[in-house]
N, C-alpha and C. Protein backbone atom coordinates (compact mmCIF):
# COMPACT_ATOMS: atom_id res chain seq x y z
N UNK A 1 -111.59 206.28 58.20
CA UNK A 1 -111.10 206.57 56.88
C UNK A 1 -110.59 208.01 56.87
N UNK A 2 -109.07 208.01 56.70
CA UNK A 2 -108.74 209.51 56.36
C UNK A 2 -109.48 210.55 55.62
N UNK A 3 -109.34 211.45 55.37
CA UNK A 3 -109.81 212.55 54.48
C UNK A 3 -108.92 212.66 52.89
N UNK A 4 -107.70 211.87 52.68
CA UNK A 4 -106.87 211.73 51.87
C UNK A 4 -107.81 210.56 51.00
N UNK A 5 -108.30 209.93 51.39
CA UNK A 5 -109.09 208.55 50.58
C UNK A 5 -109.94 209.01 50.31
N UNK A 6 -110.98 210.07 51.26
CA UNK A 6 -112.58 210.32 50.48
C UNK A 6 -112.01 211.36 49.93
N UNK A 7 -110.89 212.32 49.51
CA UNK A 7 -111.33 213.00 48.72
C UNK A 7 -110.41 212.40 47.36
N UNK A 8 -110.39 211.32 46.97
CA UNK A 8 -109.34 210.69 46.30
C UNK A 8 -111.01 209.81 45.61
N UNK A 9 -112.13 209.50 46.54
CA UNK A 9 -112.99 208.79 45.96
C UNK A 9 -113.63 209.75 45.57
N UNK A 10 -113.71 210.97 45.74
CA UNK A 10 -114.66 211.93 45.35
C UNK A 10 -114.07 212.32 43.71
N UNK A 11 -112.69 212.36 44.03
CA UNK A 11 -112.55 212.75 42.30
C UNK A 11 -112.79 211.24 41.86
N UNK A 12 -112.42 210.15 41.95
CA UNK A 12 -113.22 209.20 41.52
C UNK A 12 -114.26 209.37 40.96
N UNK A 13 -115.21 209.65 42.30
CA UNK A 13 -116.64 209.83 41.36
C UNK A 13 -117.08 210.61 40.64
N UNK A 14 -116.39 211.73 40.42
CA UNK A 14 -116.16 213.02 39.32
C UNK A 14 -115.81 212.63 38.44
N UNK A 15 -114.99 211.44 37.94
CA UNK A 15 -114.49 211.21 37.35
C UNK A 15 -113.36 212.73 36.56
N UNK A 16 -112.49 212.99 37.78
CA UNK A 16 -112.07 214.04 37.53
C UNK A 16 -109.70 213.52 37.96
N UNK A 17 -108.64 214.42 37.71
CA UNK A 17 -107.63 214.00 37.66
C UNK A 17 -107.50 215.00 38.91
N UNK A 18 -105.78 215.00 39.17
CA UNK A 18 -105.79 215.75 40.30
C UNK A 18 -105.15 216.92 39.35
N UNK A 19 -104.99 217.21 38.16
CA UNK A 19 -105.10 218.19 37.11
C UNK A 19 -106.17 218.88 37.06
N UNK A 20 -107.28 218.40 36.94
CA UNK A 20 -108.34 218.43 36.68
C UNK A 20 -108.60 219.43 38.46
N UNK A 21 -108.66 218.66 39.74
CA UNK A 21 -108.85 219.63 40.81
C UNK A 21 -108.30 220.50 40.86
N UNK A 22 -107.07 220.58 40.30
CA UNK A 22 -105.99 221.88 40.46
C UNK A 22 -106.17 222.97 39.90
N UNK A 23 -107.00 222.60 38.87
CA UNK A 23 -107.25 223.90 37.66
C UNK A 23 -108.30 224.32 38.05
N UNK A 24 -109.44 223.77 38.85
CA UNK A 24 -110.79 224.15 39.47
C UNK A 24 -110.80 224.66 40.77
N UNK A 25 -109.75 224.93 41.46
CA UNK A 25 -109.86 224.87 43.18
C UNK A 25 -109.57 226.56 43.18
N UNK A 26 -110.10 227.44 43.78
CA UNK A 26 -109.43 228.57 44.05
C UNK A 26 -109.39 228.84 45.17
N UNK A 27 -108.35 229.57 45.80
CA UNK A 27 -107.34 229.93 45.09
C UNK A 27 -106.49 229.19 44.39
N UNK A 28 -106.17 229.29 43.12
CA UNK A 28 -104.98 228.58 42.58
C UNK A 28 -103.92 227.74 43.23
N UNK A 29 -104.20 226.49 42.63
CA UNK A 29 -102.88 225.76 43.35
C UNK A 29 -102.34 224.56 42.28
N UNK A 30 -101.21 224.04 42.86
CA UNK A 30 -100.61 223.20 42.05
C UNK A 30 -100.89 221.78 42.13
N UNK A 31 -100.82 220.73 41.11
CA UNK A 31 -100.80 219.13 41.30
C UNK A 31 -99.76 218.90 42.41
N UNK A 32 -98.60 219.43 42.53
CA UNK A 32 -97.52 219.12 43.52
C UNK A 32 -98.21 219.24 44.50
N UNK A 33 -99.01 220.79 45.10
CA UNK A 33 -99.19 221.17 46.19
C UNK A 33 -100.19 219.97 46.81
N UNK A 34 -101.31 219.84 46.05
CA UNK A 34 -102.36 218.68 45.99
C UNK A 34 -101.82 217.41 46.75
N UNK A 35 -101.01 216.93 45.66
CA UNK A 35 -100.47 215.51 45.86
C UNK A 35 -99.49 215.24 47.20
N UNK A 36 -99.06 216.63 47.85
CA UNK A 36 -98.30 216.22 49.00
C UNK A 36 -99.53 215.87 49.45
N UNK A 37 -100.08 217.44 49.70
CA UNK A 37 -101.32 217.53 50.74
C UNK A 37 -102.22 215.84 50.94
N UNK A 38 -102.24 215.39 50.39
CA UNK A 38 -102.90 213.82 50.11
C UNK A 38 -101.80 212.77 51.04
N UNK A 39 -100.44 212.85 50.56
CA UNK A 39 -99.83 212.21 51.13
C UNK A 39 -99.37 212.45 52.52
N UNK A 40 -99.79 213.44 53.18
CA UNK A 40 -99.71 213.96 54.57
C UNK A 40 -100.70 213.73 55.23
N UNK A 41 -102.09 213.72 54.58
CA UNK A 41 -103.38 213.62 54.39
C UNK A 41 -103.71 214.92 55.89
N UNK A 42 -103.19 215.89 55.23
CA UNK A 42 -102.97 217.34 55.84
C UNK A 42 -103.56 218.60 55.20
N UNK A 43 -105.01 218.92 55.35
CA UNK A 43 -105.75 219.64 54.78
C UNK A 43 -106.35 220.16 55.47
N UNK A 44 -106.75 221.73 55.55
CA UNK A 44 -107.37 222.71 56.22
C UNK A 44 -109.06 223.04 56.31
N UNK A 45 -109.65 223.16 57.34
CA UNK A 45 -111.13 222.88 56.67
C UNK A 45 -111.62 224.15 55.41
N UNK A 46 -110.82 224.81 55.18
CA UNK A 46 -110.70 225.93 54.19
C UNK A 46 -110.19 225.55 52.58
N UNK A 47 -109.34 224.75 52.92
CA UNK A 47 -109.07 223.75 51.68
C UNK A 47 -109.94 222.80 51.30
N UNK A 48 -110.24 222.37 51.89
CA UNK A 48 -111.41 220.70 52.17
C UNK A 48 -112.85 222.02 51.53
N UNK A 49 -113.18 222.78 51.82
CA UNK A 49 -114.21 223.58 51.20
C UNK A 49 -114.48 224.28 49.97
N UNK A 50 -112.87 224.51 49.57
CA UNK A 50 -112.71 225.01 48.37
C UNK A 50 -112.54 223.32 47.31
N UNK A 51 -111.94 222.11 47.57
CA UNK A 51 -112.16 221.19 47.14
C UNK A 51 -113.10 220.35 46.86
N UNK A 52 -114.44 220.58 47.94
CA UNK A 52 -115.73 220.57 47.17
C UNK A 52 -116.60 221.36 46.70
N UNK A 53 -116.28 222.43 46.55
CA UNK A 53 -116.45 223.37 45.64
C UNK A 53 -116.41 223.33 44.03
N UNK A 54 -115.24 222.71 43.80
CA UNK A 54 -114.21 222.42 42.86
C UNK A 54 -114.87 220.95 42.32
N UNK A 55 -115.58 220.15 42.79
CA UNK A 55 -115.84 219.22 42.34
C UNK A 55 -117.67 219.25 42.50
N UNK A 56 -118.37 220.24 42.72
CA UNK A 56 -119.54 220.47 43.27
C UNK A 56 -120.43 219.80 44.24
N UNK A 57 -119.55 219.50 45.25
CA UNK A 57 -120.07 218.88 46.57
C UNK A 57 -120.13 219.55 47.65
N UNK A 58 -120.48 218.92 48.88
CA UNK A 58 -120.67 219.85 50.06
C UNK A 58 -119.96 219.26 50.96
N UNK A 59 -118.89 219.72 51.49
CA UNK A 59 -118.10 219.21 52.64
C UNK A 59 -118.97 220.10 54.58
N UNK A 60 -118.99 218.81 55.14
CA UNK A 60 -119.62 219.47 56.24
C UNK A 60 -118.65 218.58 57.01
N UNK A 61 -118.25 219.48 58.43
CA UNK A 61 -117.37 219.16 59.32
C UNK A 61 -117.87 219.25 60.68
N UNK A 62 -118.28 218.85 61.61
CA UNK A 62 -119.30 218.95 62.91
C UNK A 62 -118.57 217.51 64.32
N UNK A 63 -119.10 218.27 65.20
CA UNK A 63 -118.67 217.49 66.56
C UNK A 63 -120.21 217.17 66.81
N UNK A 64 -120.08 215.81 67.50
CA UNK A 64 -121.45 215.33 68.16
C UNK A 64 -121.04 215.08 69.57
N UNK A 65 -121.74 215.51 70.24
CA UNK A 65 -121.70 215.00 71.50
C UNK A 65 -122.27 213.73 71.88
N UNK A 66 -121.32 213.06 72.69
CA UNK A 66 -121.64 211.45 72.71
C UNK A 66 -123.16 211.32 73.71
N UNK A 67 -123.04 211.87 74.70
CA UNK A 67 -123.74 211.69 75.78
C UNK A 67 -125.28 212.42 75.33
N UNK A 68 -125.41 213.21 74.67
CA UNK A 68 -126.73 214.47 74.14
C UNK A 68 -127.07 214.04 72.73
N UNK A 69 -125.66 213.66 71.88
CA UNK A 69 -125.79 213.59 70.04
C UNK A 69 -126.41 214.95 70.17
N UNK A 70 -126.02 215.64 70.27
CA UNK A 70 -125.44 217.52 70.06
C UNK A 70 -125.13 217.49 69.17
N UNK A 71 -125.24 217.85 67.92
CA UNK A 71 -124.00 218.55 67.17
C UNK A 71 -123.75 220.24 66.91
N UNK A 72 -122.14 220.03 66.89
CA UNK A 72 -121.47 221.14 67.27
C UNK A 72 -120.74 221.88 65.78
């Protein structure tokens, strides 16, 4: 599952608009900027942090190692 869908279910479950993320995310940004970003499903882990921020969640991003289940 992309990152464009869970964070599309996350305002879901916020029951929040992508108005609504835009006006909460800082630094400031636009519904345009948002709505590409979704349709590229092209987001920075710096963005992805300030977007659950913005909706009061916790975005965690980590590597596991297959052979150990390490995580990195």
């Amino acid at each position: 599952m992309g990152l464009a869908i869970k964070i599309k279910m996350l305002l879901a479950a916020r029951e929040m608009t992508l108005q609504d993320l835009a006006n909460q995310i800082t630094p400031k940004t636009s519904v345009q900027n948002i709505s590409q970003k979704l349709k590229r499903d092209n987001f920075s882990e710096k963005e992805l942090q300030a977007i659950a921020k913005a909706c009061n969640a916790t975005f965690e991003a980590n590597f596991i190692l297959n052979d150990t289940g390490k995580e990195i």
